[in-house]
N, C-alpha and C. Protein backbone atom coordinates (compact mmCIF):
# COMPACT_ATOMS: atom_id res chain seq x y z
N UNK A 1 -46.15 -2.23 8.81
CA UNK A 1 -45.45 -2.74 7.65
C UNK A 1 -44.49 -1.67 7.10
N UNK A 2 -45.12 -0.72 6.90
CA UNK A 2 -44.40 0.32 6.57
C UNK A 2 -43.00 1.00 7.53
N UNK A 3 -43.31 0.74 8.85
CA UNK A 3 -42.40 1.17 9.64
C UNK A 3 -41.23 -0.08 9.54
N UNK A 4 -41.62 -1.51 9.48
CA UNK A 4 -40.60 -2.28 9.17
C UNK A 4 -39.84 -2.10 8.24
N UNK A 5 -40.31 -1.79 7.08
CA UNK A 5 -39.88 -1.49 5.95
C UNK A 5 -39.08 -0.84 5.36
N UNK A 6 -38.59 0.48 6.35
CA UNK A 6 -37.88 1.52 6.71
C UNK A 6 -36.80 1.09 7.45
N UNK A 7 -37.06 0.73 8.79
CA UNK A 7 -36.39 -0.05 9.71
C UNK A 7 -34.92 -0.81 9.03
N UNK A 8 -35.66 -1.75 8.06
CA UNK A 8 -34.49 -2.87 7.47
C UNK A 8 -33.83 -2.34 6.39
N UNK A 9 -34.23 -1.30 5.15
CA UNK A 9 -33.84 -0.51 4.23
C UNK A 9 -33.34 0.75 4.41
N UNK A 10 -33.87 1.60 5.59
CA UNK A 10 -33.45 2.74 5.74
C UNK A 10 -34.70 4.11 5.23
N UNK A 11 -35.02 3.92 4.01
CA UNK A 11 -36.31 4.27 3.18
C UNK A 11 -36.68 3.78 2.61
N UNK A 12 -37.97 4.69 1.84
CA UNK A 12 -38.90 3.33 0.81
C UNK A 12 -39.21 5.06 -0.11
N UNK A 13 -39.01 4.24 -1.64
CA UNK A 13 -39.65 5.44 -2.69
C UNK A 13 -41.68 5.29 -2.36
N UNK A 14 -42.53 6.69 -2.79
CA UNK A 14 -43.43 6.57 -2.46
C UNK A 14 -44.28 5.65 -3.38
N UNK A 15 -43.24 5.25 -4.49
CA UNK A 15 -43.82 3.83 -5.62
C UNK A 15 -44.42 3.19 -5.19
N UNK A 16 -43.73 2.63 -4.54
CA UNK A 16 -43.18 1.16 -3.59
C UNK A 16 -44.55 1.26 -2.77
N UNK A 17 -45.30 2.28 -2.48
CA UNK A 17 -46.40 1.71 -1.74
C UNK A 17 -47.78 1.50 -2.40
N UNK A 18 -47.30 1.71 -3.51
CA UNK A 18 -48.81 0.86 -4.71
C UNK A 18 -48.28 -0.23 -5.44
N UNK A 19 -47.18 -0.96 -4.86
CA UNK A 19 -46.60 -2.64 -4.53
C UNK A 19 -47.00 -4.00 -3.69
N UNK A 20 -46.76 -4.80 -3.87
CA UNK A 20 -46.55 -5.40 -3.08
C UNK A 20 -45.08 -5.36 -2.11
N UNK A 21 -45.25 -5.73 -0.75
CA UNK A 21 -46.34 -6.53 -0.12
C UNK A 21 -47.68 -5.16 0.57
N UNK A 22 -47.43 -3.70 0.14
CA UNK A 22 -48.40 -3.15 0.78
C UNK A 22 -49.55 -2.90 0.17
N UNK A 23 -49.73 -3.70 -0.99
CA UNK A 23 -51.12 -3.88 -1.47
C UNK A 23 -52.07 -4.97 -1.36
N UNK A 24 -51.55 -5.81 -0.51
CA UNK A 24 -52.11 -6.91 0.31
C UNK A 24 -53.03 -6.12 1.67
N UNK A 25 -52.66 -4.98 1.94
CA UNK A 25 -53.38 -4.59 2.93
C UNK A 25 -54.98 -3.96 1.94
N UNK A 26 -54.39 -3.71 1.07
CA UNK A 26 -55.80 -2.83 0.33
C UNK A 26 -55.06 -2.81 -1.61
N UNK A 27 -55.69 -3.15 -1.96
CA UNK A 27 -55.93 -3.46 -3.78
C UNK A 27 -54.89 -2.15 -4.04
N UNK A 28 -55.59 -0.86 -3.82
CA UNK A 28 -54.84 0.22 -4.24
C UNK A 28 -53.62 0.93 -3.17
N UNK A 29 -52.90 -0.14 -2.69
CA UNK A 29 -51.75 0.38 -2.29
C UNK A 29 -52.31 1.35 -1.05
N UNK A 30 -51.15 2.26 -0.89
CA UNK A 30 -51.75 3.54 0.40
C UNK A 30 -52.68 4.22 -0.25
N UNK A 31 -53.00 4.63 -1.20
CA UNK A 31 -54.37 5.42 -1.40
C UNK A 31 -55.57 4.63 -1.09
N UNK A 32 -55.57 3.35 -1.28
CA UNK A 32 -56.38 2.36 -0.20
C UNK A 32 -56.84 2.32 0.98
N UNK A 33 -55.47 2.84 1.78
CA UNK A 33 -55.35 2.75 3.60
C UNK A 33 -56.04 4.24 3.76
N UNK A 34 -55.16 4.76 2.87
CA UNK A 34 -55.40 6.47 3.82
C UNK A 34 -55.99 7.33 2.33
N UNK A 35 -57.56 7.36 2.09
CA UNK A 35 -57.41 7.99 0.90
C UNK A 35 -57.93 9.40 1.01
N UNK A 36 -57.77 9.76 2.46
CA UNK A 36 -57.95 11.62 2.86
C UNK A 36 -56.38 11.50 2.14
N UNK A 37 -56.78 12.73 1.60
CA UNK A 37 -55.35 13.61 0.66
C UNK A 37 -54.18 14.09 1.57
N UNK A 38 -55.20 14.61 2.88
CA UNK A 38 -54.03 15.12 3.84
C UNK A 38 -53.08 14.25 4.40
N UNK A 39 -53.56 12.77 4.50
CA UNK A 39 -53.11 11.79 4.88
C UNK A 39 -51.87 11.37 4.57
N UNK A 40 -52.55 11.65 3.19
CA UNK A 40 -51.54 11.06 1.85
C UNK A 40 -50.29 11.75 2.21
N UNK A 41 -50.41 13.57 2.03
CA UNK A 41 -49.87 13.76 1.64
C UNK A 41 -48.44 14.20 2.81
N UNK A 42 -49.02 14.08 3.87
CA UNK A 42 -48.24 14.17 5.52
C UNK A 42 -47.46 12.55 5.01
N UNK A 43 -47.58 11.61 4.62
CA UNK A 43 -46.91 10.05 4.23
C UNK A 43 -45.84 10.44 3.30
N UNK A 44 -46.24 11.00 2.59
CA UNK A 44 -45.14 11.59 1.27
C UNK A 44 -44.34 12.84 1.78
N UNK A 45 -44.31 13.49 2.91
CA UNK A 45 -43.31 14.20 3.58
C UNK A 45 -42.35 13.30 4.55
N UNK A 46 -43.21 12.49 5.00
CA UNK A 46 -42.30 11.72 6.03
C UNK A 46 -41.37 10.17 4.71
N UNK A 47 -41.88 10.01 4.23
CA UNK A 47 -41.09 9.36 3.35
C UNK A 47 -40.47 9.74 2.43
N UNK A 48 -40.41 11.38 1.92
CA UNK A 48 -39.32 11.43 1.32
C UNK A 48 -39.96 12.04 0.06
């Protein structure tokens, strides 16, 4: 989702992922999906 998301926009602010539609995967957005910190925080380098 996320890689589409990019794909059609170019980027995504790291807001945008405690939104819909990526809180349909999990209530709390990406701290949902990935809630190791390192996870997090390697997501928030590659996005910007």
């Amino acid at each position: 989702m996320l890689k589409n998301h990019i794909r059609d926009y170019g980027t995504i602010e790291m807001s945008k992922l405690f939104e819909q539609p990526f809180t349909q995967i999990h209530g709390q957005g990406i701290t949902g999906v990935f809630p190791d910190t390192t996870q997090l925080m390697a997501i928030k380098q590659i996005v910007g």
